[in-house]
PDB file of N, CA and C in Angstrom:
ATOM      1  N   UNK A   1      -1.811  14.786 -30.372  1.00  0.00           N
ATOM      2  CA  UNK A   1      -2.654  13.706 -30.827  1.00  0.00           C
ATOM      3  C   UNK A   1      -2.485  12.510 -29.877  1.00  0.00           C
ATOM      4  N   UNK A   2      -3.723  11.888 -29.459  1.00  0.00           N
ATOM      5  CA  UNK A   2      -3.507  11.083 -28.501  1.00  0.00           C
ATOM      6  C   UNK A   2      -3.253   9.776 -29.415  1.00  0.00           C
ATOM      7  N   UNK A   3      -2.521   8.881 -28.336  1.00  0.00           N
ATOM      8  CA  UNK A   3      -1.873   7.702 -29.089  1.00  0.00           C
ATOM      9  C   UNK A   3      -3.347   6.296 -28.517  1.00  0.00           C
ATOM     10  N   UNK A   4      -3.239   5.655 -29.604  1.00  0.00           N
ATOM     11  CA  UNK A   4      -4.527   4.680 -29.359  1.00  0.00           C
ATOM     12  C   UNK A   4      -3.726   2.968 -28.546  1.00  0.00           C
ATOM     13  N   UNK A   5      -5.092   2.731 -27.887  1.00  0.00           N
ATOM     14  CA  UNK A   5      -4.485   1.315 -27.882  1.00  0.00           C
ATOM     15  C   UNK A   5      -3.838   0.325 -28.620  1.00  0.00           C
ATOM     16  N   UNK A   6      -4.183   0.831 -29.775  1.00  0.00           N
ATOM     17  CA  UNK A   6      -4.046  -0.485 -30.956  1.00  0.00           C
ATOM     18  C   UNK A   6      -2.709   0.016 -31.095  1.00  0.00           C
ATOM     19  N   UNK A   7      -2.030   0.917 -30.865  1.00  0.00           N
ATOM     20  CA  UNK A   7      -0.451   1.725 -31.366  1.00  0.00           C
ATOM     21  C   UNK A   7       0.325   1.309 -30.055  1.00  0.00           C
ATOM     22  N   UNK A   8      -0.208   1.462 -29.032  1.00  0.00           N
ATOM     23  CA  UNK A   8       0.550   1.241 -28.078  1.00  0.00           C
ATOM     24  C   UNK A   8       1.068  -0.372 -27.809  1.00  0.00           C
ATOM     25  N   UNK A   9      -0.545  -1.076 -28.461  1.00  0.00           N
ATOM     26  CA  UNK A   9       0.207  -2.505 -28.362  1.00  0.00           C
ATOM     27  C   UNK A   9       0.705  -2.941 -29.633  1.00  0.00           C
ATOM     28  N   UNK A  10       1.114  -2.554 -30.682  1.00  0.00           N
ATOM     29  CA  UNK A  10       1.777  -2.844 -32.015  1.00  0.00           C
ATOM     30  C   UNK A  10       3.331  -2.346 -31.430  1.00  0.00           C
ATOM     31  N   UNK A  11       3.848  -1.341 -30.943  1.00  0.00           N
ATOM     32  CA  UNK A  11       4.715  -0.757 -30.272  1.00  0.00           C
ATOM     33  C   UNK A  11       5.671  -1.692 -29.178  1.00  0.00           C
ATOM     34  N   UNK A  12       4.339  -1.806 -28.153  1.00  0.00           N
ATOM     35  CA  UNK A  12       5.103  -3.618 -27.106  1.00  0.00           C
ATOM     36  C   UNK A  12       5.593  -4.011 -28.208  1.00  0.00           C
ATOM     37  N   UNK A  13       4.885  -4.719 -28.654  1.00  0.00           N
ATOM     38  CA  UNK A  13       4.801  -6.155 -29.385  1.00  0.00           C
ATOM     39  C   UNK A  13       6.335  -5.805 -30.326  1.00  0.00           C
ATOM     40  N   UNK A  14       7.153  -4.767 -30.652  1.00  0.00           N
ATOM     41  CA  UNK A  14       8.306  -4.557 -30.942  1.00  0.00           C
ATOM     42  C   UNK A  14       8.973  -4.545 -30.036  1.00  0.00           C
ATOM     43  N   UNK A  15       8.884  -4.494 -28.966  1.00  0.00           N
ATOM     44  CA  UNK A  15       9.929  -4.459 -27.816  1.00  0.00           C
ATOM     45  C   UNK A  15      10.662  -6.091 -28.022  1.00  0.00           C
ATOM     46  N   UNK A  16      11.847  -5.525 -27.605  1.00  0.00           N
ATOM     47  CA  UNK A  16      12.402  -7.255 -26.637  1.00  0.00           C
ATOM     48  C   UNK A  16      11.836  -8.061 -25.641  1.00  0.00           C
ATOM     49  N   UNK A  17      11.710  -9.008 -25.702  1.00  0.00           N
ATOM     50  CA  UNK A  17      11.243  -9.869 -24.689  1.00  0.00           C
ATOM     51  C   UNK A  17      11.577  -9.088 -23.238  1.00  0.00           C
ATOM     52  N   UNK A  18      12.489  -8.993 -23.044  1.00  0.00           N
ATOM     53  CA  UNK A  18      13.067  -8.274 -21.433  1.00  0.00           C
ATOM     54  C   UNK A  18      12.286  -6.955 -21.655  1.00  0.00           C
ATOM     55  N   UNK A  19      12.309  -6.310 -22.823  1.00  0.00           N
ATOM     56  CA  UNK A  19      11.392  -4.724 -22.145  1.00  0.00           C
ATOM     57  C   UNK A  19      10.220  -4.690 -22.255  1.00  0.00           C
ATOM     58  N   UNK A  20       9.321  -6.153 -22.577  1.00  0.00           N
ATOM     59  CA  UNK A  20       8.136  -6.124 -22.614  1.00  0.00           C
ATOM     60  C   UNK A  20       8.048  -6.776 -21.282  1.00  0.00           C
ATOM     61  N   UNK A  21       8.848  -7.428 -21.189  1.00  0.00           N
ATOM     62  CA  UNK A  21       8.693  -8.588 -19.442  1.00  0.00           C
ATOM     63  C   UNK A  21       8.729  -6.935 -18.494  1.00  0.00           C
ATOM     64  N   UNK A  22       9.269  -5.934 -18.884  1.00  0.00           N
ATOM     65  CA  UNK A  22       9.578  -4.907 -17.703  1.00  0.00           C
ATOM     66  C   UNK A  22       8.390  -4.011 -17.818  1.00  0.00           C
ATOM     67  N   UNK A  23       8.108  -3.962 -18.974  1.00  0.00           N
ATOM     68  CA  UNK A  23       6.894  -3.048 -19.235  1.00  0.00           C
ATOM     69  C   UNK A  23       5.243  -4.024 -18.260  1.00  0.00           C
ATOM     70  N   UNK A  24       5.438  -4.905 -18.571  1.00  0.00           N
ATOM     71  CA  UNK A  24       4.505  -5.468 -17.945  1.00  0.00           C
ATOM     72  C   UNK A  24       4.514  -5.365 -16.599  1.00  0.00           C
ATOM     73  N   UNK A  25       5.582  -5.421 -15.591  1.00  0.00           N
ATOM     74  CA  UNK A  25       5.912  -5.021 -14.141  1.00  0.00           C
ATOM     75  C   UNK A  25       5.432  -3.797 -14.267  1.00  0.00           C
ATOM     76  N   UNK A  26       5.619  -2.803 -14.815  1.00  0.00           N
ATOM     77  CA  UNK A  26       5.561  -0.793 -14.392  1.00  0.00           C
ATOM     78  C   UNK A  26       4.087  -1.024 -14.917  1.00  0.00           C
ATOM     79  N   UNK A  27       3.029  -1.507 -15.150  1.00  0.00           N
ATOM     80  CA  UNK A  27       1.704  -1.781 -15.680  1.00  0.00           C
ATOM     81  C   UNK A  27       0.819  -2.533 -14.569  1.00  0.00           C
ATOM     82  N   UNK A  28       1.531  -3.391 -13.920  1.00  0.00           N
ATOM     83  CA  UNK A  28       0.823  -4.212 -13.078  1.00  0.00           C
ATOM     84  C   UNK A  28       1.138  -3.270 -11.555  1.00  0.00           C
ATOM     85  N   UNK A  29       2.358  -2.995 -11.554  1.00  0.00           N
ATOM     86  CA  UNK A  29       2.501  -2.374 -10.507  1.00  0.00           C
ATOM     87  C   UNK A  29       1.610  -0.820 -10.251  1.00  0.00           C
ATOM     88  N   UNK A  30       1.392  -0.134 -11.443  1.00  0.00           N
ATOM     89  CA  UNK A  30       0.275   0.671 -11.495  1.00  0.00           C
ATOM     90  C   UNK A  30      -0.976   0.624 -11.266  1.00  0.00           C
ATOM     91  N   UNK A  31      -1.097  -0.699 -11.882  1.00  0.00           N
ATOM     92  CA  UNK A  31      -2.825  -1.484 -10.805  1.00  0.00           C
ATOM     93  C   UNK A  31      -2.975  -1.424  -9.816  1.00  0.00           C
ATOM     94  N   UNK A  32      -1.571  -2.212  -9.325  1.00  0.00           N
ATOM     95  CA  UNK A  32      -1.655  -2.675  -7.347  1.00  0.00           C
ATOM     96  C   UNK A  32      -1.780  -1.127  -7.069  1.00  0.00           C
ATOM     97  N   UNK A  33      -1.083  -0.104  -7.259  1.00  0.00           N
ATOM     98  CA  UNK A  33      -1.307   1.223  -6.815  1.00  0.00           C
ATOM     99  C   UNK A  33      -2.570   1.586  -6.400  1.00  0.00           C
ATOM    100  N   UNK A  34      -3.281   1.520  -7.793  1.00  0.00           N
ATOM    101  CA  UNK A  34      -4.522   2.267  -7.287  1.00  0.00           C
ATOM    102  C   UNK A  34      -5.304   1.328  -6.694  1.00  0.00           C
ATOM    103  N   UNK A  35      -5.358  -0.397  -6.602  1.00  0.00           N
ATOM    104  CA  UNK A  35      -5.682  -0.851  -5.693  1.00  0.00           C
ATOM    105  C   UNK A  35      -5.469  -0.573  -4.681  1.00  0.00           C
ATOM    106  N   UNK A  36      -4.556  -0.397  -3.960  1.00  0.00           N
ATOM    107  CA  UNK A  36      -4.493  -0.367  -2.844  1.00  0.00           C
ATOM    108  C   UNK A  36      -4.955   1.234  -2.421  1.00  0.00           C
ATOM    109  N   UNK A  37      -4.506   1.924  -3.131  1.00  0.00           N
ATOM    110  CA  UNK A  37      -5.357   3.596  -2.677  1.00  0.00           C
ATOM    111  C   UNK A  37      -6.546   3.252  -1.880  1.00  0.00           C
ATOM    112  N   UNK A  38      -7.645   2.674  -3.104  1.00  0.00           N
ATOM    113  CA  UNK A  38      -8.717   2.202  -2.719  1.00  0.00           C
ATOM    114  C   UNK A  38      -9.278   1.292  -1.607  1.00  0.00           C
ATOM    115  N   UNK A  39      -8.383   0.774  -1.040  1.00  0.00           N
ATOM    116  CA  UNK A  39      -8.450  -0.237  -0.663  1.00  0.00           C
ATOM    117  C   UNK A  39      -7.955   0.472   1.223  1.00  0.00           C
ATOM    118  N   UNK A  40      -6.911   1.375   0.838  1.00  0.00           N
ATOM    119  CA  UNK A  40      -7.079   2.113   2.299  1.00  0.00           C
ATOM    120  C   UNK A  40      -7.727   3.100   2.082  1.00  0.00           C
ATOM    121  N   UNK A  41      -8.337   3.623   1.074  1.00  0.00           N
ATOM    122  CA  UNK A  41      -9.410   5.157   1.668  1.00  0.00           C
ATOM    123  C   UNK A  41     -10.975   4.237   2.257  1.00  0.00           C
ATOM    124  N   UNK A  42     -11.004   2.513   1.684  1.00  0.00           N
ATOM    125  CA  UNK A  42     -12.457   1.865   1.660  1.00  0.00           C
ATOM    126  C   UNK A  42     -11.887   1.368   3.795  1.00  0.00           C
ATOM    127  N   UNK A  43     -10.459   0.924   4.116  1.00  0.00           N
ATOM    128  CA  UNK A  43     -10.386   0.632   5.588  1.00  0.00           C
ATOM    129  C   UNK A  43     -10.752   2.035   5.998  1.00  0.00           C
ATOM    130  N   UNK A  44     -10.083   3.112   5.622  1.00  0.00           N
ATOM    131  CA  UNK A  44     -10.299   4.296   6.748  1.00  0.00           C
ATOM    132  C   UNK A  44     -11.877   4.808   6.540  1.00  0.00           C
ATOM    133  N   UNK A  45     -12.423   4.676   6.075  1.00  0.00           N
ATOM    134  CA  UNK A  45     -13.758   4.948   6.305  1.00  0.00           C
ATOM    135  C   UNK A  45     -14.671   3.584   6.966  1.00  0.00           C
ATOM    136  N   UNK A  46     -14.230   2.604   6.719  1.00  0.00           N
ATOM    137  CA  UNK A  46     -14.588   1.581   8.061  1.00  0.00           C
ATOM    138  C   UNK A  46     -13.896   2.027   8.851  1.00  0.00           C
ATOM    139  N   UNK A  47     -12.574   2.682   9.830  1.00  0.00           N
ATOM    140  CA  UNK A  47     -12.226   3.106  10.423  1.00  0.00           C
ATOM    141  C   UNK A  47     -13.270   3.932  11.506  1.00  0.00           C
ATOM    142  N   UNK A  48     -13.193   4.776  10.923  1.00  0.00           N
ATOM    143  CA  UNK A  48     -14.361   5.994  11.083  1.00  0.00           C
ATOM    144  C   UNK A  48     -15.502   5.557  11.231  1.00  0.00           C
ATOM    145  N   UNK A  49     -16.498   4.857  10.640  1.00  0.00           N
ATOM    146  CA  UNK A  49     -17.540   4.122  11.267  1.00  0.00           C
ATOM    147  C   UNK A  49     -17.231   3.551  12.334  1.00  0.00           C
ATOM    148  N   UNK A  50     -16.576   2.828  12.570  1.00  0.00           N
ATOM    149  CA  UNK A  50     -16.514   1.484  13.592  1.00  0.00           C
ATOM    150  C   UNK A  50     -16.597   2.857  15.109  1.00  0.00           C
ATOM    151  N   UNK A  51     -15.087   3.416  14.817  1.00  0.00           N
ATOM    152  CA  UNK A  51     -14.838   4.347  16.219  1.00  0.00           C
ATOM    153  C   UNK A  51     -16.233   5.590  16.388  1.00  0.00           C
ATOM    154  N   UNK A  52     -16.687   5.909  15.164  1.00  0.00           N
ATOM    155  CA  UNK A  52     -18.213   7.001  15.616  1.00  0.00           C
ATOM    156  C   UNK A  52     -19.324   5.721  16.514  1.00  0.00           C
ATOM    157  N   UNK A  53     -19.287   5.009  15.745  1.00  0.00           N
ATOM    158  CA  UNK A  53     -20.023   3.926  16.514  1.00  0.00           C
ATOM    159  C   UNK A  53     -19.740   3.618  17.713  1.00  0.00           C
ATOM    160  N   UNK A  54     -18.489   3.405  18.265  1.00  0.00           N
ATOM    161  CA  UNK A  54     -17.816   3.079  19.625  1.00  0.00           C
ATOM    162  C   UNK A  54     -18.461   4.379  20.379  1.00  0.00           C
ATOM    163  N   UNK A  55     -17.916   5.315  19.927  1.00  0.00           N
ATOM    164  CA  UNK A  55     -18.266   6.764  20.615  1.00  0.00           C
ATOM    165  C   UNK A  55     -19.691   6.902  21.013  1.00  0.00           C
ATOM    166  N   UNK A  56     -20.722   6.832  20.045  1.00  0.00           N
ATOM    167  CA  UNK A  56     -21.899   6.743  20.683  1.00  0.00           C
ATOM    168  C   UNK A  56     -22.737   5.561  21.435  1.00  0.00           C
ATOM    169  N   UNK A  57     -21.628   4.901  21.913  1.00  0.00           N
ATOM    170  CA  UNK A  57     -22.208   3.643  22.504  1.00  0.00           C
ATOM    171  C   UNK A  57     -22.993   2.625  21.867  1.00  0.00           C
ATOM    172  N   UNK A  58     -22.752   2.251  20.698  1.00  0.00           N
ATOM    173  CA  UNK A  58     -23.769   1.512  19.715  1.00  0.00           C
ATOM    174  C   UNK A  58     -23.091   0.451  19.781  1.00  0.00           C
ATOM    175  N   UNK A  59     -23.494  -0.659  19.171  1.00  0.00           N
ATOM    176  CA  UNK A  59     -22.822  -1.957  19.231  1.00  0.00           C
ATOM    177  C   UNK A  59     -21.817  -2.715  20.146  1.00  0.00           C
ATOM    178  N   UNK A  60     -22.079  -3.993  19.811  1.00  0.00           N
ATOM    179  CA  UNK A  60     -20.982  -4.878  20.801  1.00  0.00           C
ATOM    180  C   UNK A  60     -19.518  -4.392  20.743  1.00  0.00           C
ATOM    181  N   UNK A  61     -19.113  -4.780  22.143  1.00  0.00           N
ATOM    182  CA  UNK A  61     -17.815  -5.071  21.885  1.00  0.00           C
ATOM    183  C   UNK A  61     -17.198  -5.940  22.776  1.00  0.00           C
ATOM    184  N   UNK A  62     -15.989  -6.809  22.594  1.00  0.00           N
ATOM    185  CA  UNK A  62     -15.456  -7.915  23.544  1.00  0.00           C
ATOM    186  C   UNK A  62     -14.085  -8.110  23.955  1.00  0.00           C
ATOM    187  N   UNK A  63     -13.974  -8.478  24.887  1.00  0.00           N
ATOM    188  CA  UNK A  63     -12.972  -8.401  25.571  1.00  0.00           C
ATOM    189  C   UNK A  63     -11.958  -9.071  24.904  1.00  0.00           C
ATOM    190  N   UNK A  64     -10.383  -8.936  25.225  1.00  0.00           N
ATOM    191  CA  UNK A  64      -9.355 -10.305  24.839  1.00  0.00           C
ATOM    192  C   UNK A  64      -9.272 -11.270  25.135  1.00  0.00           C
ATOM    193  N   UNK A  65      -9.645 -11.432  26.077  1.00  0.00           N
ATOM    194  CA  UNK A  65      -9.905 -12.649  26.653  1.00  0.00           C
ATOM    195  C   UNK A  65     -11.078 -13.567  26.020  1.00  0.00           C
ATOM    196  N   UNK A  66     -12.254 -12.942  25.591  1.00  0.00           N
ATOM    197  CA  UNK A  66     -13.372 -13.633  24.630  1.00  0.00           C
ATOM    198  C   UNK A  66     -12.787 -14.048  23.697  1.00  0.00           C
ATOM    199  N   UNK A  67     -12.054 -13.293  23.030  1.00  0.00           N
ATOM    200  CA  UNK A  67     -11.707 -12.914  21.536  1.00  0.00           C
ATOM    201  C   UNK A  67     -10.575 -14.485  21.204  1.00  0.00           C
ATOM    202  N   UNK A  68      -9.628 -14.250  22.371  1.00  0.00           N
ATOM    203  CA  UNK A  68      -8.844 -14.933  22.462  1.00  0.00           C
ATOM    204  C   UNK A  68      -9.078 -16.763  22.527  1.00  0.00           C
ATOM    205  N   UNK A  69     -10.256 -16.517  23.805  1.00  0.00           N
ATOM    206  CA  UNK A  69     -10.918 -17.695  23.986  1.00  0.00           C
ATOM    207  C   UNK A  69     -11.893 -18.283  22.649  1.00  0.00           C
ATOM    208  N   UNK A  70     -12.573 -17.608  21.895  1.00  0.00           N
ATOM    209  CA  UNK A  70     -13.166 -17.802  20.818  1.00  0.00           C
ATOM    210  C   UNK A  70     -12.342 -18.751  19.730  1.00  0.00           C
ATOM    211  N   UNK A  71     -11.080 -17.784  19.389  1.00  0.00           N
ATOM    212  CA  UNK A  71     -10.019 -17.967  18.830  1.00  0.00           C
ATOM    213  C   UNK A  71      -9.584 -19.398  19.197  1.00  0.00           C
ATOM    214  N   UNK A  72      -9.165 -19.998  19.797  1.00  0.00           N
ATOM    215  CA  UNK A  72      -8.830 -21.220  20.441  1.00  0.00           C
ATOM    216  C   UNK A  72      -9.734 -22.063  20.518  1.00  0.00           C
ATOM    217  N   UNK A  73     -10.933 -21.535  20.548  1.00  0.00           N
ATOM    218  CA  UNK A  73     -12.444 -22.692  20.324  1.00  0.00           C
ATOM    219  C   UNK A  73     -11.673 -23.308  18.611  1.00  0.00           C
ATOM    220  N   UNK A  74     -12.228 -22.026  17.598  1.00  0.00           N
ATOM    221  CA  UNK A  74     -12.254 -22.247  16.593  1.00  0.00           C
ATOM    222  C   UNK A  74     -11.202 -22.955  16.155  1.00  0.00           C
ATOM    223  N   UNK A  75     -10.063 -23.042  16.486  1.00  0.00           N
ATOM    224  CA  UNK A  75      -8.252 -23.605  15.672  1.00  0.00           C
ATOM    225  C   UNK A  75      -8.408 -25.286  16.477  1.00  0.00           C
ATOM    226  N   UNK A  76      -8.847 -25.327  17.136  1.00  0.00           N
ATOM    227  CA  UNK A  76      -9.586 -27.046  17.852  1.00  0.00           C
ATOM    228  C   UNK A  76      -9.863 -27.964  17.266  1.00  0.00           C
TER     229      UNK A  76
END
């Protein structure tokens, strides 16, 4: 039998202050997880665009020296 939200938070809400303060870390830290999954499968597929793009000669690209020089415009 699956356990409901409303049980799981009647349940906290008996904990001690410290094992609800800890429960809340192993909860948040489960977020950042799958954030971040997401968050590198969403770079490596910009990855993969950017370099198929390089490969077929499509779009700009600039030197370090631009980049650099740009860079130093802008912080001015």
């Amino acid at each position: 039998m699956a356990v409901t939200l409303a049980e799981v938070e009647e349940q906290a809400r008996s904990l001690s202050p410290d094992e609800r303060a800890y429960l809340v870390e192993i909860l948040l830290e489960s977020l950042q997880e799958t954030q971040s999954a997401e968050i590198a499968a969403a770079w490596e597929a910009e990855i993969e665009q950017r370099v198929a793009t390089f490969h077929r000669g499509e779009g700009t690209t600039h030197s370090a020296e631009e980049v650099f020089s740009e860079a130093r415009h802008l912080t001015q």
